[in-house]
PDB file of N, CA and C in Angstrom:
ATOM      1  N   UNK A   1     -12.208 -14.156   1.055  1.00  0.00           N
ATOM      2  CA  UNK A   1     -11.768 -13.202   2.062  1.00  0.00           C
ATOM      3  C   UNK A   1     -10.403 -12.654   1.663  1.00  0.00           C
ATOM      4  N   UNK A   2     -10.020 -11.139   1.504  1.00  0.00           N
ATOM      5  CA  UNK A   2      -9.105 -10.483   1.284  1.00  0.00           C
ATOM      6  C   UNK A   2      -8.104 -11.224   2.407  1.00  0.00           C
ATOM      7  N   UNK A   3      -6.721 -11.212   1.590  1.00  0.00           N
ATOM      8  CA  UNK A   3      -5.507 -11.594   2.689  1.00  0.00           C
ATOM      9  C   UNK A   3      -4.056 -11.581   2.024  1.00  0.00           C
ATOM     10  N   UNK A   4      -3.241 -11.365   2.692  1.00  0.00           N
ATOM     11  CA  UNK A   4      -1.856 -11.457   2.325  1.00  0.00           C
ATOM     12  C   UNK A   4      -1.301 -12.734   2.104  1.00  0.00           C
ATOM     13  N   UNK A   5      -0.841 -13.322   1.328  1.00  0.00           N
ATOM     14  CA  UNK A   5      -0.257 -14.401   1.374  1.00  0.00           C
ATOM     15  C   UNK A   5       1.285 -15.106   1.640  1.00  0.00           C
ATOM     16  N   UNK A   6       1.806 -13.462   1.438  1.00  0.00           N
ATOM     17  CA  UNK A   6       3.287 -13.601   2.073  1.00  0.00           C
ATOM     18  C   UNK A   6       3.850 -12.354   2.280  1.00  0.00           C
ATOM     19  N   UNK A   7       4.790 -12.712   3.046  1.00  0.00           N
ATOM     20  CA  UNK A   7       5.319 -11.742   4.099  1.00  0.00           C
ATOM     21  C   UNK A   7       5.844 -10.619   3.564  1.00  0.00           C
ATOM     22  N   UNK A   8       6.312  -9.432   4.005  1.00  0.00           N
ATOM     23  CA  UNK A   8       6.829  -8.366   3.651  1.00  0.00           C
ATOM     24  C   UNK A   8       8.748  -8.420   3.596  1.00  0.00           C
ATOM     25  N   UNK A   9       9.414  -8.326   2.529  1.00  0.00           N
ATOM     26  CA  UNK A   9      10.414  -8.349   2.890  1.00  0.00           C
ATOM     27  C   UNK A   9      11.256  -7.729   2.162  1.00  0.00           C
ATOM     28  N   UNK A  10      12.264  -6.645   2.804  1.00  0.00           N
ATOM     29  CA  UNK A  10      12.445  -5.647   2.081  1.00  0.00           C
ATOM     30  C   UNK A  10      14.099  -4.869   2.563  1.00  0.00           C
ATOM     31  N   UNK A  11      14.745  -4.609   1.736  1.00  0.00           N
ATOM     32  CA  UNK A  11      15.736  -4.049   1.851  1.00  0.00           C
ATOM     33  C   UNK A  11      15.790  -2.572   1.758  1.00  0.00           C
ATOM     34  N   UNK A  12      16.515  -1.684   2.454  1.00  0.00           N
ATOM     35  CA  UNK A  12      16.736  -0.289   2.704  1.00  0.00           C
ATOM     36  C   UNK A  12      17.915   0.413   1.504  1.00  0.00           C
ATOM     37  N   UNK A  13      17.472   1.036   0.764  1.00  0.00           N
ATOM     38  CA  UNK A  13      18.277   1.003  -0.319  1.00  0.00           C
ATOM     39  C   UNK A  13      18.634   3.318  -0.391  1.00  0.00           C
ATOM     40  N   UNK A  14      17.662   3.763   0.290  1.00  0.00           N
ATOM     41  CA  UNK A  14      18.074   5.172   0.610  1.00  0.00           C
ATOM     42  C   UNK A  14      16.825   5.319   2.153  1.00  0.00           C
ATOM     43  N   UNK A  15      16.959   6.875   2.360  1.00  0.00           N
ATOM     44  CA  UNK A  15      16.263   7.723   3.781  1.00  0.00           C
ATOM     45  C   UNK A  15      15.153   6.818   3.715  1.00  0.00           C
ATOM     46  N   UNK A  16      14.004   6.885   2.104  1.00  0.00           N
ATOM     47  CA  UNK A  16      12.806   6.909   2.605  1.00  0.00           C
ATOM     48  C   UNK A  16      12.796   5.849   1.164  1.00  0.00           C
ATOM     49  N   UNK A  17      13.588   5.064   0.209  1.00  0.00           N
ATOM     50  CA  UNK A  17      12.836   3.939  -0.681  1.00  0.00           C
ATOM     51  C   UNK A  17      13.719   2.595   0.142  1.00  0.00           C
ATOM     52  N   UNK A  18      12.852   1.727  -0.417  1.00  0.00           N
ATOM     53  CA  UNK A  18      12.965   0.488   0.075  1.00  0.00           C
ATOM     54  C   UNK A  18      12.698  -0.449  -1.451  1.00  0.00           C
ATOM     55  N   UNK A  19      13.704  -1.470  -1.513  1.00  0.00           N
ATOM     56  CA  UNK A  19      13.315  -2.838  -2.618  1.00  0.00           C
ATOM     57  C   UNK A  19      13.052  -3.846  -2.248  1.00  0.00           C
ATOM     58  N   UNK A  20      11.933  -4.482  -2.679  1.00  0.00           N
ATOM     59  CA  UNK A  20      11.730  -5.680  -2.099  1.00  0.00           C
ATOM     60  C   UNK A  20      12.396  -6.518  -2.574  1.00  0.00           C
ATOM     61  N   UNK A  21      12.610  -7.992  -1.313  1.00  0.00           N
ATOM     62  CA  UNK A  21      13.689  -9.006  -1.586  1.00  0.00           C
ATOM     63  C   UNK A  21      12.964 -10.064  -1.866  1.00  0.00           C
ATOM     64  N   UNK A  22      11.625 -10.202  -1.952  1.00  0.00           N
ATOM     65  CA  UNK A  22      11.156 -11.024  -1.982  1.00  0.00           C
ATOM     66  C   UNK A  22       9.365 -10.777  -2.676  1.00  0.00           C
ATOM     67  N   UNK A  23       8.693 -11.441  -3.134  1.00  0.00           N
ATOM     68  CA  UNK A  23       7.330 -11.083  -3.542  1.00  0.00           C
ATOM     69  C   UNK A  23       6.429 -10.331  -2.475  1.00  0.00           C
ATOM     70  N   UNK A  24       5.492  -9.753  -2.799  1.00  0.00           N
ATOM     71  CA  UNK A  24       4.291  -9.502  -1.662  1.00  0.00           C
ATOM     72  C   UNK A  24       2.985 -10.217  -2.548  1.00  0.00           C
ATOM     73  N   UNK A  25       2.747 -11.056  -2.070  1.00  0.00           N
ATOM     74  CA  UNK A  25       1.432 -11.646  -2.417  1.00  0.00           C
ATOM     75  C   UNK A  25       0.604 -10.799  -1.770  1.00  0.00           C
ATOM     76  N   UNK A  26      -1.086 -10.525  -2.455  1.00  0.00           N
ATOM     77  CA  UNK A  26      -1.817 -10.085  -1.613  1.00  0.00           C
ATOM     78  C   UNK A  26      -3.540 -10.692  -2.601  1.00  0.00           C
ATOM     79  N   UNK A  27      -4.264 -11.328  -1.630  1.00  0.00           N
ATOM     80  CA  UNK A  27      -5.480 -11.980  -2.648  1.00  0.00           C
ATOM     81  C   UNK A  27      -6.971 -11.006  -2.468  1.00  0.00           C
ATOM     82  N   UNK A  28      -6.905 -10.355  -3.207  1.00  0.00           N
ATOM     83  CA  UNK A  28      -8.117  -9.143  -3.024  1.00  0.00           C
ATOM     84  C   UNK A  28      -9.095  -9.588  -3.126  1.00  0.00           C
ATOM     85  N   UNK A  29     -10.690  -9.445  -2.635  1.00  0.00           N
ATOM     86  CA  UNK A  29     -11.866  -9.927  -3.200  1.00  0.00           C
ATOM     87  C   UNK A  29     -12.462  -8.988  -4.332  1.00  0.00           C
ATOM     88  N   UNK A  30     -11.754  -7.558  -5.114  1.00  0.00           N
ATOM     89  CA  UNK A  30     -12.258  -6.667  -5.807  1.00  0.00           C
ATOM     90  C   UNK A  30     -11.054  -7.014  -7.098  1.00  0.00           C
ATOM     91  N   UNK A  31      -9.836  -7.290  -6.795  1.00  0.00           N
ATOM     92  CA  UNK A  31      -9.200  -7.360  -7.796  1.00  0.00           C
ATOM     93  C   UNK A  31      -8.156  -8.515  -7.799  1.00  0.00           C
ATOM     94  N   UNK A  32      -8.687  -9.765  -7.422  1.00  0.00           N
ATOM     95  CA  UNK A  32      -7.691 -11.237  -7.382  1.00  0.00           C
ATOM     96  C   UNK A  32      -6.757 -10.966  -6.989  1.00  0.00           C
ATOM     97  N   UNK A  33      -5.955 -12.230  -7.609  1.00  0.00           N
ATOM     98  CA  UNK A  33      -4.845 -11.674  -6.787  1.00  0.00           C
ATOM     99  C   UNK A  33      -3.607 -11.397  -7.364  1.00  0.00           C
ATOM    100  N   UNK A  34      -3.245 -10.494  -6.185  1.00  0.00           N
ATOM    101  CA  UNK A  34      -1.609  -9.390  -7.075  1.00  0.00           C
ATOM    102  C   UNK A  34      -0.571  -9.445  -6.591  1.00  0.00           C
ATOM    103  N   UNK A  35       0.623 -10.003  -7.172  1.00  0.00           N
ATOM    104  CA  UNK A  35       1.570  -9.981  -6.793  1.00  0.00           C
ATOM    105  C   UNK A  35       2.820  -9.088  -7.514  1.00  0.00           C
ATOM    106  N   UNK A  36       3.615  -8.765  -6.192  1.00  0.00           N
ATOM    107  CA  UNK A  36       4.205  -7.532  -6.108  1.00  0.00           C
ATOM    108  C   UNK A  36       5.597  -8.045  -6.305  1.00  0.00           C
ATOM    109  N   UNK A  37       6.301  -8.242  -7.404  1.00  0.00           N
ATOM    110  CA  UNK A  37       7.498  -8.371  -7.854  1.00  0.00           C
ATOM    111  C   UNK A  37       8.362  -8.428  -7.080  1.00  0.00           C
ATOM    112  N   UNK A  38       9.861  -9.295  -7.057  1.00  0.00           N
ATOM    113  CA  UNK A  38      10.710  -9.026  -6.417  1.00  0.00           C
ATOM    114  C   UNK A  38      11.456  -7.846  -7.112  1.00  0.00           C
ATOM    115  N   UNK A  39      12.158  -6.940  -6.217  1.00  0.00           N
ATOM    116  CA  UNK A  39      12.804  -6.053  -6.826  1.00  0.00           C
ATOM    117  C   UNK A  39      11.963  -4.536  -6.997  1.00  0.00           C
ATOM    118  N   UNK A  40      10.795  -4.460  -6.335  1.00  0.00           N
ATOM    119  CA  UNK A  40      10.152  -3.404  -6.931  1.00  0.00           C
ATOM    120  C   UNK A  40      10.685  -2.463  -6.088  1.00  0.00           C
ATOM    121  N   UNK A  41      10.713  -1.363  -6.362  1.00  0.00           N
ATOM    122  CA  UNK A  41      10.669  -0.236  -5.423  1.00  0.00           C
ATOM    123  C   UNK A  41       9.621   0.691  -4.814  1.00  0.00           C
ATOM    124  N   UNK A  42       9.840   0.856  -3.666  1.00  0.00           N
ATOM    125  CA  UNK A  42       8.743   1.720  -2.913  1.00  0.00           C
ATOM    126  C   UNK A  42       9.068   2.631  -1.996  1.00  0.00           C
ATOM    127  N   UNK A  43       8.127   3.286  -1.472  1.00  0.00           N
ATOM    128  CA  UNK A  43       8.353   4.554  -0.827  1.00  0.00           C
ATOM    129  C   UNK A  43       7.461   3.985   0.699  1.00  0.00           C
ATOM    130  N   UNK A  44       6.880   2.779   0.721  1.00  0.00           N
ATOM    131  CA  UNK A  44       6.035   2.422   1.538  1.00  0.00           C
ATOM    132  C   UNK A  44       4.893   3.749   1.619  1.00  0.00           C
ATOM    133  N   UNK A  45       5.106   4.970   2.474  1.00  0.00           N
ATOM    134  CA  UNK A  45       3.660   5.404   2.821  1.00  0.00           C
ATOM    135  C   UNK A  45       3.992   6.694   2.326  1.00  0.00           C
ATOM    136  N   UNK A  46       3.165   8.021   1.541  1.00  0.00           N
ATOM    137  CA  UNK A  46       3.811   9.252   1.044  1.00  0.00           C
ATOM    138  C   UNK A  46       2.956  10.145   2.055  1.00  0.00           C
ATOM    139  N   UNK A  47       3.609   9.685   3.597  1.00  0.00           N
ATOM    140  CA  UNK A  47       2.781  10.862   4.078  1.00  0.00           C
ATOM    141  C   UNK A  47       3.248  12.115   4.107  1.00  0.00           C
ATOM    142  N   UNK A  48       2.519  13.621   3.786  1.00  0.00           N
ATOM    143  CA  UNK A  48       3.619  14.018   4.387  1.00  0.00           C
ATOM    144  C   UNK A  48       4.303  14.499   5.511  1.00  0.00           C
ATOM    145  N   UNK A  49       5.172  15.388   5.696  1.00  0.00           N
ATOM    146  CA  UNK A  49       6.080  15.048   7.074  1.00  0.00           C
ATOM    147  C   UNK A  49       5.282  15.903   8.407  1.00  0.00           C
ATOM    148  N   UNK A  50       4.267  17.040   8.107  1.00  0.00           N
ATOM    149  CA  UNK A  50       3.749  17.789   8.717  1.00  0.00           C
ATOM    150  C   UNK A  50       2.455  16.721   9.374  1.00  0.00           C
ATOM    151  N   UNK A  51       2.588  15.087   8.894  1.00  0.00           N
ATOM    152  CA  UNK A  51       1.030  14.353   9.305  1.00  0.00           C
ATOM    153  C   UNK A  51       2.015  13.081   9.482  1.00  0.00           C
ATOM    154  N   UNK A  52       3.356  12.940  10.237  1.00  0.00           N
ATOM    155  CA  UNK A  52       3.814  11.860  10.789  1.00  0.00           C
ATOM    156  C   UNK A  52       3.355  11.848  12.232  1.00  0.00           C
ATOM    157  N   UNK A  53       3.804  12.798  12.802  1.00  0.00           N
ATOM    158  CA  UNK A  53       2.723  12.788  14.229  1.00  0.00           C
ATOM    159  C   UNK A  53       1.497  12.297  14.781  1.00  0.00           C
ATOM    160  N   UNK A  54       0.684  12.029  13.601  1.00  0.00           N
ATOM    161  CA  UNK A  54      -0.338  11.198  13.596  1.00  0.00           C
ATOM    162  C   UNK A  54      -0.320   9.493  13.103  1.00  0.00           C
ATOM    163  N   UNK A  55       0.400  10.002  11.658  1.00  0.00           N
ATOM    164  CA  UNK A  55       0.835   8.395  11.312  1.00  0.00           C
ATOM    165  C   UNK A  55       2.062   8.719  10.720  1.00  0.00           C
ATOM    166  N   UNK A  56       2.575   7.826  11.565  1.00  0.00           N
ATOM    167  CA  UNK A  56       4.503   7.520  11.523  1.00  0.00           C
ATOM    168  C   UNK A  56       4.762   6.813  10.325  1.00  0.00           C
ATOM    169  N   UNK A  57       5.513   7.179   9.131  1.00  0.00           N
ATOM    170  CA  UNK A  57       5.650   6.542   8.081  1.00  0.00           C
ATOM    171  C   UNK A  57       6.110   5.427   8.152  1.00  0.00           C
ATOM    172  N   UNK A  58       6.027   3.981   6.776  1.00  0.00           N
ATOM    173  CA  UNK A  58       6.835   3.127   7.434  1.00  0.00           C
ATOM    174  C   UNK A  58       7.026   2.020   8.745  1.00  0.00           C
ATOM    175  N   UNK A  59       6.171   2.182   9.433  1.00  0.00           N
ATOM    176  CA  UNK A  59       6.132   1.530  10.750  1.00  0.00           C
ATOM    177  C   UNK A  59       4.937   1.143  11.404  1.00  0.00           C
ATOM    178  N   UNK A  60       4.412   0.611  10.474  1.00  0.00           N
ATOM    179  CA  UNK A  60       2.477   0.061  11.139  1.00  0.00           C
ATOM    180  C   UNK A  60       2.136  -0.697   9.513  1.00  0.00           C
ATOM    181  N   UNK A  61       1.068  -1.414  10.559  1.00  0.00           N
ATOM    182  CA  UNK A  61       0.355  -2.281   9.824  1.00  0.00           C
ATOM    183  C   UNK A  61      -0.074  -1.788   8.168  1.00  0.00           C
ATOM    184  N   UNK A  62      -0.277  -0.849   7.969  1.00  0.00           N
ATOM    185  CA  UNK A  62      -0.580   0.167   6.885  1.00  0.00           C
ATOM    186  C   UNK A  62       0.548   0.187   5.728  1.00  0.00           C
ATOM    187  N   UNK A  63       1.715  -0.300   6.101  1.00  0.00           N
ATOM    188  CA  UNK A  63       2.761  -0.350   5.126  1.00  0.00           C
ATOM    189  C   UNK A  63       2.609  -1.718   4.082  1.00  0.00           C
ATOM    190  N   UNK A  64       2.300  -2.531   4.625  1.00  0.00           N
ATOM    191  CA  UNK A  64       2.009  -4.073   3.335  1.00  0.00           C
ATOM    192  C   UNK A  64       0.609  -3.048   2.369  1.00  0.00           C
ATOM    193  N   UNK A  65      -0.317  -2.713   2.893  1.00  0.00           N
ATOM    194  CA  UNK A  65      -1.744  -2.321   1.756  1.00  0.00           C
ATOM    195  C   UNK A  65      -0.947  -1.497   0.797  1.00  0.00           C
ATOM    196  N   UNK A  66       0.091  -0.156   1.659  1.00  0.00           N
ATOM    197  CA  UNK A  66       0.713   0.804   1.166  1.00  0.00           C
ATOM    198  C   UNK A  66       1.615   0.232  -0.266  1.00  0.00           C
ATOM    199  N   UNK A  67       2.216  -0.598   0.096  1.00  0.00           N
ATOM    200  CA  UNK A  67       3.333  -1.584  -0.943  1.00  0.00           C
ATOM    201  C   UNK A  67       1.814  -1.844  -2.453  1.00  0.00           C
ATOM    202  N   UNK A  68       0.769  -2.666  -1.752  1.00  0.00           N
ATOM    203  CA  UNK A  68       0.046  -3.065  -2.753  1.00  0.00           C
ATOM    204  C   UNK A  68      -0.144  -1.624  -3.772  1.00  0.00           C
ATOM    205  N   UNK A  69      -0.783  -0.478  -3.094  1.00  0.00           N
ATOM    206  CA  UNK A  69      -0.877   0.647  -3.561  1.00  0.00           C
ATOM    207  C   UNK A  69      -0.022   1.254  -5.031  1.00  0.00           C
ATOM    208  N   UNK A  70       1.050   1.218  -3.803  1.00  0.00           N
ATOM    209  CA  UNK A  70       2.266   1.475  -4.652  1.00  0.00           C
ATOM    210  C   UNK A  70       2.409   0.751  -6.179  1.00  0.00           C
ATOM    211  N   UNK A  71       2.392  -0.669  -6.522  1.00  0.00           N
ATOM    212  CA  UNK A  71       2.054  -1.717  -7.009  1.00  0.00           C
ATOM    213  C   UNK A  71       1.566  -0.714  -8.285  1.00  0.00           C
ATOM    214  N   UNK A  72       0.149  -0.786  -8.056  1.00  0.00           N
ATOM    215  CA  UNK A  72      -1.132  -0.256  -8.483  1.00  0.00           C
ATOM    216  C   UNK A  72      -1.448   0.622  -9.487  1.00  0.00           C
ATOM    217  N   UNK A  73      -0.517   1.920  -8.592  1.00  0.00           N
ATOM    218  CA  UNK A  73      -0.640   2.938  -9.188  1.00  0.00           C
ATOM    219  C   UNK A  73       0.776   2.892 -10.277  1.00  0.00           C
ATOM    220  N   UNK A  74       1.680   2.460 -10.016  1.00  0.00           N
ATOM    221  CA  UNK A  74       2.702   2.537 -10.970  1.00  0.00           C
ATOM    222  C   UNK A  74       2.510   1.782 -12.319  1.00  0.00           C
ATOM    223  N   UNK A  75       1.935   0.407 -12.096  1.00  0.00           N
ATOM    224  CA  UNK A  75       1.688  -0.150 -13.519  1.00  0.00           C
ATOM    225  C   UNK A  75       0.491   0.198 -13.921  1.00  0.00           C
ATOM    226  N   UNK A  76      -0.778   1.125 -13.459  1.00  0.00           N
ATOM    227  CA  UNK A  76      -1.524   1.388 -14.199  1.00  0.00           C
ATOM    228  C   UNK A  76      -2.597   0.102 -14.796  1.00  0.00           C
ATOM    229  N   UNK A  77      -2.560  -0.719 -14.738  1.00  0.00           N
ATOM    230  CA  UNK A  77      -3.243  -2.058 -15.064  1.00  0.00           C
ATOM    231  C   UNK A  77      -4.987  -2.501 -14.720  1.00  0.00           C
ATOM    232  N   UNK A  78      -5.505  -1.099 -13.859  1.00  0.00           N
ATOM    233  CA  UNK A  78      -6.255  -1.109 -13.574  1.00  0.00           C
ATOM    234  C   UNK A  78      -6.784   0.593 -13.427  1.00  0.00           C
ATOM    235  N   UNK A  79      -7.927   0.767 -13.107  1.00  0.00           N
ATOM    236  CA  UNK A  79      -8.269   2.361 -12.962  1.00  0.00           C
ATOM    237  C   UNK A  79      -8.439   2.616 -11.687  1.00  0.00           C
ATOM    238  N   UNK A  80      -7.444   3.770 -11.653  1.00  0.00           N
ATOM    239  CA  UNK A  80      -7.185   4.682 -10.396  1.00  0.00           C
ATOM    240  C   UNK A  80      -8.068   4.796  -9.400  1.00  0.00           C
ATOM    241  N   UNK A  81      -9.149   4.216  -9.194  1.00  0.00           N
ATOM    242  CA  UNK A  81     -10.085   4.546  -8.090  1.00  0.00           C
ATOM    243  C   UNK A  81      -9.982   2.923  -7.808  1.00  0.00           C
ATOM    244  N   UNK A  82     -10.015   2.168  -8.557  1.00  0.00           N
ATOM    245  CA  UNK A  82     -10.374   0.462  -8.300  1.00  0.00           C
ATOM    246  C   UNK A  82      -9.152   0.198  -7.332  1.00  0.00           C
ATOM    247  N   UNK A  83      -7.732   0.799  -7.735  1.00  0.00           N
ATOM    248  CA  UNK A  83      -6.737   1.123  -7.275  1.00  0.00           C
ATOM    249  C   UNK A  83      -6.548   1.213  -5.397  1.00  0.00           C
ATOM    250  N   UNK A  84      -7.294   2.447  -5.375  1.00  0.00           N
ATOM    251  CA  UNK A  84      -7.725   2.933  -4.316  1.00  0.00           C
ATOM    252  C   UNK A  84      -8.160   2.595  -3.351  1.00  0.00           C
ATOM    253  N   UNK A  85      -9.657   1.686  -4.228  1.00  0.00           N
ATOM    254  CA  UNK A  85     -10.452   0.618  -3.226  1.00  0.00           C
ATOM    255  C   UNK A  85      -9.830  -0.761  -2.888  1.00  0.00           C
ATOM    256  N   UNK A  86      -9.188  -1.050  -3.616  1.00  0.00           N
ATOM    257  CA  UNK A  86      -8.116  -2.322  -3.139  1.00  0.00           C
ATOM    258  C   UNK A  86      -6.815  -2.257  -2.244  1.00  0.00           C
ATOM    259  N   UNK A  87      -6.710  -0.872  -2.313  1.00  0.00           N
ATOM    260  CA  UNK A  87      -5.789  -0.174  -1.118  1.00  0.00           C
ATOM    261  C   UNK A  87      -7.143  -0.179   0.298  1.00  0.00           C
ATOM    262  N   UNK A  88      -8.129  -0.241   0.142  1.00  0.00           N
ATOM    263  CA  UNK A  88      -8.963   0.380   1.526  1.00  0.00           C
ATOM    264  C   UNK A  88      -8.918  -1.067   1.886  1.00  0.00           C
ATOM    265  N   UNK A  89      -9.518  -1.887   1.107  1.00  0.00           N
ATOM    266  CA  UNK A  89      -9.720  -3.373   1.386  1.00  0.00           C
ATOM    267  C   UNK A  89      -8.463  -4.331   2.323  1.00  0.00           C
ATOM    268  N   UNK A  90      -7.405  -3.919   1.370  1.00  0.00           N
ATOM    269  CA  UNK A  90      -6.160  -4.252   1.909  1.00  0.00           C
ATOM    270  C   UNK A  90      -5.607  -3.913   3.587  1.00  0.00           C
ATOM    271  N   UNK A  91      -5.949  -2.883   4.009  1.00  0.00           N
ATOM    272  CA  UNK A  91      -5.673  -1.994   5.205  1.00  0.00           C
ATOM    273  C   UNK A  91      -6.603  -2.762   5.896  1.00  0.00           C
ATOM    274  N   UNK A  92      -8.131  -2.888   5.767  1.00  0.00           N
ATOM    275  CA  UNK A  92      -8.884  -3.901   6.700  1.00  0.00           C
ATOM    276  C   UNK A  92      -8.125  -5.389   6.672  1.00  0.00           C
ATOM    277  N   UNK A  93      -8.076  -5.747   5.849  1.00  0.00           N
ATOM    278  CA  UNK A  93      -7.002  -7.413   5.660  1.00  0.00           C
ATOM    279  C   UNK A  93      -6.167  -7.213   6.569  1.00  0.00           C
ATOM    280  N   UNK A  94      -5.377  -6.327   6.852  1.00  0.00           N
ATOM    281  CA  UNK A  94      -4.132  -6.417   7.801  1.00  0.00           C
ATOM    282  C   UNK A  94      -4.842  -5.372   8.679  1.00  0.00           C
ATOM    283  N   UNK A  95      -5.754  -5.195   9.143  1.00  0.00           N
ATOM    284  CA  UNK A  95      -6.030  -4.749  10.639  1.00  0.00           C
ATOM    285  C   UNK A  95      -5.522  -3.497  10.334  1.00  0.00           C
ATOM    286  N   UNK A  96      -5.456  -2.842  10.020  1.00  0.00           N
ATOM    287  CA  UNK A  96      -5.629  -1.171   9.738  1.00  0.00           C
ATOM    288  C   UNK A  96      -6.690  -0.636  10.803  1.00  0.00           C
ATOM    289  N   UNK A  97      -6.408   0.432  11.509  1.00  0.00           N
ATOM    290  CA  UNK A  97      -7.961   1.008  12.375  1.00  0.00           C
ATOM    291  C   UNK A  97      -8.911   1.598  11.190  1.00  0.00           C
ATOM    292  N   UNK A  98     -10.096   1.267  11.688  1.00  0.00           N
ATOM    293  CA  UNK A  98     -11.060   1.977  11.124  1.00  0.00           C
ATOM    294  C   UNK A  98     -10.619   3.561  10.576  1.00  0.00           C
ATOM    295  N   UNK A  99     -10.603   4.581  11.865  1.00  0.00           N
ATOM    296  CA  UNK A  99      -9.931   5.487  11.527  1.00  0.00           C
ATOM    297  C   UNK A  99      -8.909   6.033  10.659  1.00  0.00           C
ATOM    298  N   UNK A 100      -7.800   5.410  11.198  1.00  0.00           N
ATOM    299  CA  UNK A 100      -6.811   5.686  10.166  1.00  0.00           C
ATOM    300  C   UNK A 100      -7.131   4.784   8.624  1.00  0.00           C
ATOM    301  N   UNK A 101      -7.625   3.980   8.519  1.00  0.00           N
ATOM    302  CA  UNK A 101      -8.012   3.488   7.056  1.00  0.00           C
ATOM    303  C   UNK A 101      -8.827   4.720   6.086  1.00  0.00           C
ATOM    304  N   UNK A 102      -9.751   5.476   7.148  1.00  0.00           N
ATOM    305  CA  UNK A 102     -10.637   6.367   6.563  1.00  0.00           C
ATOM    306  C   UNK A 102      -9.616   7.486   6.081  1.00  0.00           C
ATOM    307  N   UNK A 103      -8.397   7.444   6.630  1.00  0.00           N
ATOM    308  CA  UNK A 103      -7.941   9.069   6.729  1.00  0.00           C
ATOM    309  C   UNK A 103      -6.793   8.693   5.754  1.00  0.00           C
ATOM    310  N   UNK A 104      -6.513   7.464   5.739  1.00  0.00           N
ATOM    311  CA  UNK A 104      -5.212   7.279   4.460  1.00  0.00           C
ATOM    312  C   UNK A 104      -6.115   7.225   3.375  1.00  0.00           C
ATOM    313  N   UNK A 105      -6.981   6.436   3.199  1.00  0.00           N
ATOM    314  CA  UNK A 105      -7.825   6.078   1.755  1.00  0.00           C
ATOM    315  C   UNK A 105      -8.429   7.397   1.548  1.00  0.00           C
ATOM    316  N   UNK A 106      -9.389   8.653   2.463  1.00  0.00           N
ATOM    317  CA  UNK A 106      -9.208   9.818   1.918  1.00  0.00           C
ATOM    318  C   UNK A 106      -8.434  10.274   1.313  1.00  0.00           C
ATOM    319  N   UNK A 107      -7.271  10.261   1.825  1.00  0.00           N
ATOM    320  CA  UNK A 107      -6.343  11.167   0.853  1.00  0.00           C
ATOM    321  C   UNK A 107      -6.124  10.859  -0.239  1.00  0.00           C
ATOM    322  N   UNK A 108      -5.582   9.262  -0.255  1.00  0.00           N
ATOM    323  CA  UNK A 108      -5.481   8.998  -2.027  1.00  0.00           C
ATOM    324  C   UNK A 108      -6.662   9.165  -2.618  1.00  0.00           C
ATOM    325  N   UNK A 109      -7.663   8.944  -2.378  1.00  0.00           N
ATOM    326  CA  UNK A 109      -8.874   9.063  -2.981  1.00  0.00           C
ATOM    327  C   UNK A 109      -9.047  10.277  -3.813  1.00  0.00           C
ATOM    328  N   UNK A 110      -8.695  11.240  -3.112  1.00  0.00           N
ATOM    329  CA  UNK A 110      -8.720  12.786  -3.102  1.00  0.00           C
ATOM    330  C   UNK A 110      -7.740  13.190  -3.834  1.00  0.00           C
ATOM    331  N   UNK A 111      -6.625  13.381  -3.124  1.00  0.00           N
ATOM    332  CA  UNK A 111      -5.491  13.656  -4.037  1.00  0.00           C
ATOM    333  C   UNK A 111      -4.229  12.467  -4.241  1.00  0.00           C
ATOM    334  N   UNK A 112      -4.677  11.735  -4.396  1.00  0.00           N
ATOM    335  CA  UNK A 112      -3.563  10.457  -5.094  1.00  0.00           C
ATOM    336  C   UNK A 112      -3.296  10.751  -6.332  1.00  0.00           C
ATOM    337  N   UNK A 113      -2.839   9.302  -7.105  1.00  0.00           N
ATOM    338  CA  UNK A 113      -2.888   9.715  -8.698  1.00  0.00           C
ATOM    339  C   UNK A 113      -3.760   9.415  -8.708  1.00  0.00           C
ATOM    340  N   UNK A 114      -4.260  10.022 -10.034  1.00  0.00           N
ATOM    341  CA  UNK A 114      -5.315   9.545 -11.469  1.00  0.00           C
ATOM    342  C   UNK A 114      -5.312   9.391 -12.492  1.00  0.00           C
ATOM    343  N   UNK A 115      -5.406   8.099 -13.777  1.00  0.00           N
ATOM    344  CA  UNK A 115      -5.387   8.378 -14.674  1.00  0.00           C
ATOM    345  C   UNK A 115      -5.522   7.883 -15.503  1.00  0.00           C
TER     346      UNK A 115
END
C-alpha cells in the first residue's frame, strides 16, 4: 500500500520556493520507494495564479505528492509519464479528492515535463 513515511518539513527560503529540512520519504506501489533529499528545493505546486481560486497553492494535502513530483521530474531517473502516475498514486496516499487528483494529474499529464 502506497504511503508516506515521513513528515513534511520545510523551510521558506523566497515568495513561492521552499528547502526541505528534513527527508520526505514516500513508499510507492509503481515505483518503491523514494526518498526526497534533505536540502532539495521546491516550488511545492506550479499552479498557475489564474487557477488558485480553485486550488490554493501550497496549502492542502496535495503539497507532500507535489514535493514527490517535483523529486521526479528534476532527476529524471525514471520516464516522465511513470513520473506522473506516481504523482496520481501519491495524492490518493494522502487523501487528495478524487476531483482535484483528476484535475492536477491532468495537467501534468498534459502539459508537465517530458523527456
Amino acid at each position: 500500500m502506497a504511503t508516506f513515511k515521513s513528515p513534511l518539513i520545510v523551510r521558506k527560503i523566497s515568495a513561492n520556493v521552499w528547502s526541505l529540512t528534513g527527508q520526505l520519504i514516500y513508499s510507492s506501489d509503481i515505483g518503491g520507494t523514494i526518498t526526497v533529499p534533505k536540502q532539495f528545493i521546491t516550488d511545492f505546486e506550479s499552479i498557475p495564479r489564474m487557477f488558485w481560486w480553485l486550488f490554493s497553492p501550497g496549502n492542502s494535502n496535495s503539497v507532500k505528492p507535489s514535493v514527490i513530483h517535483d523529486y521526479l521530474c528534476k532527476m529524471r531517473m525514471i520516464e516522465w509519464l511513470e513520473a506522473h502516475k506516481i504523482f496520481l498514486e501519491a495524492m490518493k496516499a494522502n487523501d487528495v479528492s478524487w476531483f482535484k487528483r483528476m484535475m492536477l494529474y491532468g495537467a501534468v499529464r498534459w502539459f508537465g515535463p517530458r523527456w
